[in-house]
N, C-alpha and C. Protein backbone atom coordinates (compact mmCIF):
# COMPACT_ATOMS: atom_id res chain seq x y z
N UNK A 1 19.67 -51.61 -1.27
CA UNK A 1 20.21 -50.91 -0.12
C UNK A 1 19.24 -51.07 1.05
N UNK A 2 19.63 -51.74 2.52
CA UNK A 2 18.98 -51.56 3.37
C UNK A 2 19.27 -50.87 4.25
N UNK A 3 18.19 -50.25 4.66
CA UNK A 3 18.42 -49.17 6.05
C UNK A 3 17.70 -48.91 6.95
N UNK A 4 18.20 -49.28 8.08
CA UNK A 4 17.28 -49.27 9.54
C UNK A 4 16.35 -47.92 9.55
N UNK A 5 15.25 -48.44 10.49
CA UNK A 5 14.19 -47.30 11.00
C UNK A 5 14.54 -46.24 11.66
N UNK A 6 15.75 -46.47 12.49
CA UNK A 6 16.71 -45.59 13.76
C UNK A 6 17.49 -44.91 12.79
N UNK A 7 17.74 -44.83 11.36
CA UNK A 7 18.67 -43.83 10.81
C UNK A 7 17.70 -42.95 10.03
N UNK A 8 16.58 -42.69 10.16
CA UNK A 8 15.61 -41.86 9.50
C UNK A 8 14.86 -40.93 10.54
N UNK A 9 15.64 -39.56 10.44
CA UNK A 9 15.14 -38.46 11.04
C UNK A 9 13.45 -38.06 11.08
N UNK A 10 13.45 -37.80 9.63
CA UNK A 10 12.08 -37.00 9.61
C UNK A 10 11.68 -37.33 7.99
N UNK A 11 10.11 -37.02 8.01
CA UNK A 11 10.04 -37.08 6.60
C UNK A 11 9.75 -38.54 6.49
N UNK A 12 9.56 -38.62 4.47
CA UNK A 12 9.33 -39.67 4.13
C UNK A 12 10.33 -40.25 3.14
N UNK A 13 10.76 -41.54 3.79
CA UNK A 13 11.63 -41.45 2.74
C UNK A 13 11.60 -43.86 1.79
N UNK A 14 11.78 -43.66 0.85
CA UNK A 14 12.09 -45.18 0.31
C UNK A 14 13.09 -45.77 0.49
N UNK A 15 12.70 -46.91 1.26
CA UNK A 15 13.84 -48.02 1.88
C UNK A 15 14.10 -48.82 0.73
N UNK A 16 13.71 -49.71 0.00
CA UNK A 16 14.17 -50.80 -0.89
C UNK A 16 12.70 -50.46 -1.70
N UNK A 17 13.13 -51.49 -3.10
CA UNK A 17 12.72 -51.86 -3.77
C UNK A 17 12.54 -52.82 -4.69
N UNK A 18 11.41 -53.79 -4.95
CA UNK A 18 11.71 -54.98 -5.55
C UNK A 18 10.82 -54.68 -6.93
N UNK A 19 10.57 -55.99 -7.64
CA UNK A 19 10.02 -55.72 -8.76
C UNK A 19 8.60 -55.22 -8.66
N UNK A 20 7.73 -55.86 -7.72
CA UNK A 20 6.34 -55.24 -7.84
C UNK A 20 5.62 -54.44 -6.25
N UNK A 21 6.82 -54.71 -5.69
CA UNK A 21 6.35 -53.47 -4.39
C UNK A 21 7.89 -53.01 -3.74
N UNK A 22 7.54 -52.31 -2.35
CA UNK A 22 8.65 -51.36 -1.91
C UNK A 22 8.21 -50.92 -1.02
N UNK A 23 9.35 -50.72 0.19
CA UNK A 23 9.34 -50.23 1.61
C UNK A 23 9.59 -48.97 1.78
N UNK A 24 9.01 -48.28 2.30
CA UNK A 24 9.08 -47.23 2.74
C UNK A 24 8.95 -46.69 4.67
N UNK A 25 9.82 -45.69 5.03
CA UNK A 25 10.09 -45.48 6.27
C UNK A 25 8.93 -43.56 6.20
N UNK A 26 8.37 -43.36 7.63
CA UNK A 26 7.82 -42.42 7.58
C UNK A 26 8.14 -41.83 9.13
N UNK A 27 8.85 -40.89 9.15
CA UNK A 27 8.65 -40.23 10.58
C UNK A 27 7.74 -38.80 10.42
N UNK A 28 6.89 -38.91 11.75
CA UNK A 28 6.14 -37.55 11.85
C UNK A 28 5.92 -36.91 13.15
N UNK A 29 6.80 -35.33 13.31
CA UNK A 29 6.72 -35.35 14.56
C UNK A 29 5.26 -34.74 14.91
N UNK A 30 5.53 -34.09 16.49
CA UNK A 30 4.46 -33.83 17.23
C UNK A 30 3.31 -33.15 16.14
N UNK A 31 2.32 -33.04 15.96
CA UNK A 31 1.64 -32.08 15.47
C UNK A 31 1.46 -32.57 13.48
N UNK A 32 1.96 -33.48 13.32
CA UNK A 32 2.63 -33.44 11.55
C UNK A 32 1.25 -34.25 11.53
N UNK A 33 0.97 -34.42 10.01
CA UNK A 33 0.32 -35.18 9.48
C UNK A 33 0.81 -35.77 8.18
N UNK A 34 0.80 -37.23 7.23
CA UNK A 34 1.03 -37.34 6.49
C UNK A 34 0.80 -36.63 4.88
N UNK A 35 -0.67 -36.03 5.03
CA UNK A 35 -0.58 -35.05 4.41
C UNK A 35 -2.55 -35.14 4.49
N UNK A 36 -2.83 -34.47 3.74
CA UNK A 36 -4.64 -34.26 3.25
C UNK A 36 -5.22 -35.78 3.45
N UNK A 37 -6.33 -35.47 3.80
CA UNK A 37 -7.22 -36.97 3.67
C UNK A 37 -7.52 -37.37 1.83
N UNK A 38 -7.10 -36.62 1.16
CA UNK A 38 -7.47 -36.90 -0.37
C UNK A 38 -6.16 -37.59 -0.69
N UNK A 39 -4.77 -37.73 0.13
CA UNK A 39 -3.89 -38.74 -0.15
C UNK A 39 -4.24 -40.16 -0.94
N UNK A 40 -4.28 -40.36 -1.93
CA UNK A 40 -4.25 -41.58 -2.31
C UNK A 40 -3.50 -42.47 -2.90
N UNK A 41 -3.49 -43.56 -3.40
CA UNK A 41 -2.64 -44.51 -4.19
C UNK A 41 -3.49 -45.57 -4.81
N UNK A 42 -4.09 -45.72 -6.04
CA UNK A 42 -5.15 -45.42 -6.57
C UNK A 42 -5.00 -47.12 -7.29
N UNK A 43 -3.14 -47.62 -7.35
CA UNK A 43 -2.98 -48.84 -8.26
C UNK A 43 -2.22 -49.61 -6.87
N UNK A 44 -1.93 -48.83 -5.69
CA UNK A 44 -1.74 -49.90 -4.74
C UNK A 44 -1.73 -49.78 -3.46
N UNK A 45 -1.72 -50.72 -2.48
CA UNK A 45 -2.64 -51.19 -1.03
C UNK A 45 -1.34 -51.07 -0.46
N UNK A 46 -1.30 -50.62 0.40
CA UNK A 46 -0.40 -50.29 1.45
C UNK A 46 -0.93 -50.78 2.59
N UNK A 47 0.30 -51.24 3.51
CA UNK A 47 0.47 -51.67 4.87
C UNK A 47 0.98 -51.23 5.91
N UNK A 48 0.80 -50.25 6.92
CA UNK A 48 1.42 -49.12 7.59
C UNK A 48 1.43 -50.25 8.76
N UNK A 49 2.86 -50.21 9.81
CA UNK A 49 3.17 -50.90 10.94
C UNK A 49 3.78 -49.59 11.78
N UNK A 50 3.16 -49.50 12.74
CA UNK A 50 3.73 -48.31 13.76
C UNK A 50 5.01 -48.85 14.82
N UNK A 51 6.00 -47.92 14.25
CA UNK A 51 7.05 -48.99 15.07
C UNK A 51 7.06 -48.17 16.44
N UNK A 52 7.15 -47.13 16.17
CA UNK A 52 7.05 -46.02 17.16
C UNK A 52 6.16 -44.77 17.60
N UNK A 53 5.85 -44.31 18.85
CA UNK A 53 4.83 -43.65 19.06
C UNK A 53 3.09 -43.92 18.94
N UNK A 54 2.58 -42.71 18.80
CA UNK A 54 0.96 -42.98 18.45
C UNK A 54 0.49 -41.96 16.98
N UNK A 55 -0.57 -42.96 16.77
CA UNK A 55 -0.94 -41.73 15.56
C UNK A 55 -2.58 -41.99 15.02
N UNK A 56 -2.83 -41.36 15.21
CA UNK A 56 -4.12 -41.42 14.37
C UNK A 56 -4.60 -41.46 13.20
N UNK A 57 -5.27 -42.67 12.60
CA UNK A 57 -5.07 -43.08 11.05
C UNK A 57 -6.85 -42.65 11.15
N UNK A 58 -6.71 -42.23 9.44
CA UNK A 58 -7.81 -41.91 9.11
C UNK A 58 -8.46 -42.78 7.86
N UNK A 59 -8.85 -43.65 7.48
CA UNK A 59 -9.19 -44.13 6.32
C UNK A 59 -10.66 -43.99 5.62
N UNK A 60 -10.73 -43.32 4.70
CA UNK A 60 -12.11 -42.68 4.67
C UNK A 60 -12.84 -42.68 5.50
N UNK A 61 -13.78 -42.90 6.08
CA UNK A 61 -14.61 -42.57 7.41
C UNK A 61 -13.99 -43.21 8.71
N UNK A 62 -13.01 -43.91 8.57
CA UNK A 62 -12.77 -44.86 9.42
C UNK A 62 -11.70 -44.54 10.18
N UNK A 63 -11.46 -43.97 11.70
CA UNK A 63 -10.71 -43.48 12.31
C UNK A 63 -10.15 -44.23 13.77
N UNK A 64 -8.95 -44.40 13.40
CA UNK A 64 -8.41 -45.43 14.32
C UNK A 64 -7.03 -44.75 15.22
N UNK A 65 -7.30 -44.92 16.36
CA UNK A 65 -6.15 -44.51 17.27
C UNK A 65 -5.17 -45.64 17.57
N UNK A 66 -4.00 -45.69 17.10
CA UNK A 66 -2.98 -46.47 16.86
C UNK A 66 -1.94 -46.29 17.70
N UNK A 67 -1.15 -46.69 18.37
CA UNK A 67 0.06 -47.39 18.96
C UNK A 67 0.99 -48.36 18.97
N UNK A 68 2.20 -47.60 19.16
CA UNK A 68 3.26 -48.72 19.02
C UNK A 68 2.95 -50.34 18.97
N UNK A 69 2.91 -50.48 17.58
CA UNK A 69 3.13 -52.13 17.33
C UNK A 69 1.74 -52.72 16.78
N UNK A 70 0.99 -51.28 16.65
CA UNK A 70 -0.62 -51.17 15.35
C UNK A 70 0.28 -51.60 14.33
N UNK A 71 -0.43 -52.38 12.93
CA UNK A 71 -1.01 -52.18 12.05
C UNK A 71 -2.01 -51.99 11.38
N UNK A 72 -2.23 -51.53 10.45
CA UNK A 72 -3.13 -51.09 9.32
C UNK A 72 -3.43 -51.13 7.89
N UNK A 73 -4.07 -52.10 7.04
CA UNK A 73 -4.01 -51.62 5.58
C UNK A 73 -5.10 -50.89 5.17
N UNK A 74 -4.37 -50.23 3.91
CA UNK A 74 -4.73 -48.90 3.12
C UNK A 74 -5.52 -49.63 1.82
N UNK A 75 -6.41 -49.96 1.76
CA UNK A 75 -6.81 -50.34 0.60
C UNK A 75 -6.27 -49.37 -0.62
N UNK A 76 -6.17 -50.24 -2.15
CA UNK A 76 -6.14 -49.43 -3.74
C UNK A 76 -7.19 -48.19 -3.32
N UNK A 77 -6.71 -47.27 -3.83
CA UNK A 77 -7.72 -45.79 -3.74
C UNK A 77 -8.46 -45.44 -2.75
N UNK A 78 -8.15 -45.73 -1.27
CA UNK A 78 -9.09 -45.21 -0.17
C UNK A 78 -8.45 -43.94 0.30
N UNK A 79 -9.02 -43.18 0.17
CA UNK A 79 -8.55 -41.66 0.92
C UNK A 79 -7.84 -41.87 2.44
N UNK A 80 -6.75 -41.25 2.63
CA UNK A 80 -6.34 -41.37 3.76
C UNK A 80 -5.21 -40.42 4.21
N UNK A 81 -5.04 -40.52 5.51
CA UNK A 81 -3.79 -40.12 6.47
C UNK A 81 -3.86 -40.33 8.01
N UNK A 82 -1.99 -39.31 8.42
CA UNK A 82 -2.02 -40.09 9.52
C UNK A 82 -1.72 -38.93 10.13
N UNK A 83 -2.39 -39.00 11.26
CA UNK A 83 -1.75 -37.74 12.37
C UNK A 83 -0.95 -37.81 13.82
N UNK A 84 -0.02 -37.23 13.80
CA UNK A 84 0.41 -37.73 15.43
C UNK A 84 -0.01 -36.86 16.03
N UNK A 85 -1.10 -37.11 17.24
CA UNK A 85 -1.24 -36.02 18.08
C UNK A 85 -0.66 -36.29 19.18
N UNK A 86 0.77 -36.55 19.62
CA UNK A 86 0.81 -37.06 20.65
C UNK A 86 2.08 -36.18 20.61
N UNK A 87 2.75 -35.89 21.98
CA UNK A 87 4.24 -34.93 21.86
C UNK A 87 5.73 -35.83 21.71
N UNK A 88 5.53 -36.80 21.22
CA UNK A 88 6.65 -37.84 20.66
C UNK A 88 6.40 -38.19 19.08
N UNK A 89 7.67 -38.26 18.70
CA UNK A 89 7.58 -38.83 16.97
C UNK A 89 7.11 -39.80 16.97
N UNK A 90 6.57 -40.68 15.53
CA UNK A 90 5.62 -41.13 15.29
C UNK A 90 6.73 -41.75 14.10
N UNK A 91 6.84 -42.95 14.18
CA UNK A 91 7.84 -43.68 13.27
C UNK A 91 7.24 -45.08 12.55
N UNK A 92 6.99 -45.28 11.12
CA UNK A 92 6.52 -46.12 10.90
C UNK A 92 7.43 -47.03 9.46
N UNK A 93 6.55 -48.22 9.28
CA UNK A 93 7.50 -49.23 8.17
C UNK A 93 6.23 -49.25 7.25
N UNK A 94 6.22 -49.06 6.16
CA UNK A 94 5.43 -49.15 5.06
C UNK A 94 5.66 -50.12 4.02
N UNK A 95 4.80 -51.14 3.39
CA UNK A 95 4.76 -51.49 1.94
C UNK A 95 4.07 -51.46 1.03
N UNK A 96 4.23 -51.18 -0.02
CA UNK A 96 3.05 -50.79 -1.03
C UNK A 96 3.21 -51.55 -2.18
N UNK A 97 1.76 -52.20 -2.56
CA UNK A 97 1.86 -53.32 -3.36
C UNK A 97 1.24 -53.18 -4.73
N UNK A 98 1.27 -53.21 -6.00
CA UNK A 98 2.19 -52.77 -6.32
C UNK A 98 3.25 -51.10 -5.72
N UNK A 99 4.70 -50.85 -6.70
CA UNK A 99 4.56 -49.95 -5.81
C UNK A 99 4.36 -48.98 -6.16
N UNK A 100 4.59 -47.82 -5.10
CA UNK A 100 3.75 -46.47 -5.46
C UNK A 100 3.86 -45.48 -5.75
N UNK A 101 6.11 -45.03 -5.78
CA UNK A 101 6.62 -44.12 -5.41
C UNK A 101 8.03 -44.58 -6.37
């Protein structure tokens, strides 16, 4: 099943899936964060692409201010998240290799 970025309100949700990874869509509005910096995924590396807005990625010490049309990878087991501090949603395309969810 595929499904555009523009039909995903809020939240996190799984776009497709193949045999050893899978897409995922993430909107976060003003103020949201993806969740705790102890977020992890411990058996796979993720690739966050900001389709929309700004957000601030945190990857263990490593803090990056991101904008429309950033990417980023998440290394196997690096602590992380994402914050929008900005007063517009924050819309992104994810893959996680293997996957994670």
């Amino acid at each position: 099943m595929t499904r555009n970025l523009r039909d995903i309100r809020d939240g996190f949700s799984v776009i497709e899936n193949a045999e050893d990874m899978q897409s995922a869509a993430m909107v976060l509005a003003p103020g949201e964060a993806s969740g705790p910096l102890s977020n992890e995924h411990a058996q796979s590396e993720q690739v966050l692409f900001l389709a929309e807005g700004e957000l601030e990625a945190q990857i263990g010490e490593r803090k990056i201010h991101m904008r429309a049309g950033d990417s980023v990878i998440v290394p196997k087991g690096a602590p992380h998240r994402f914050v929008n501090r900005s007063a517009s949603r924050a819309v992104t395309f994810n893959v996680y290799a293997p996957k994670a969810y």
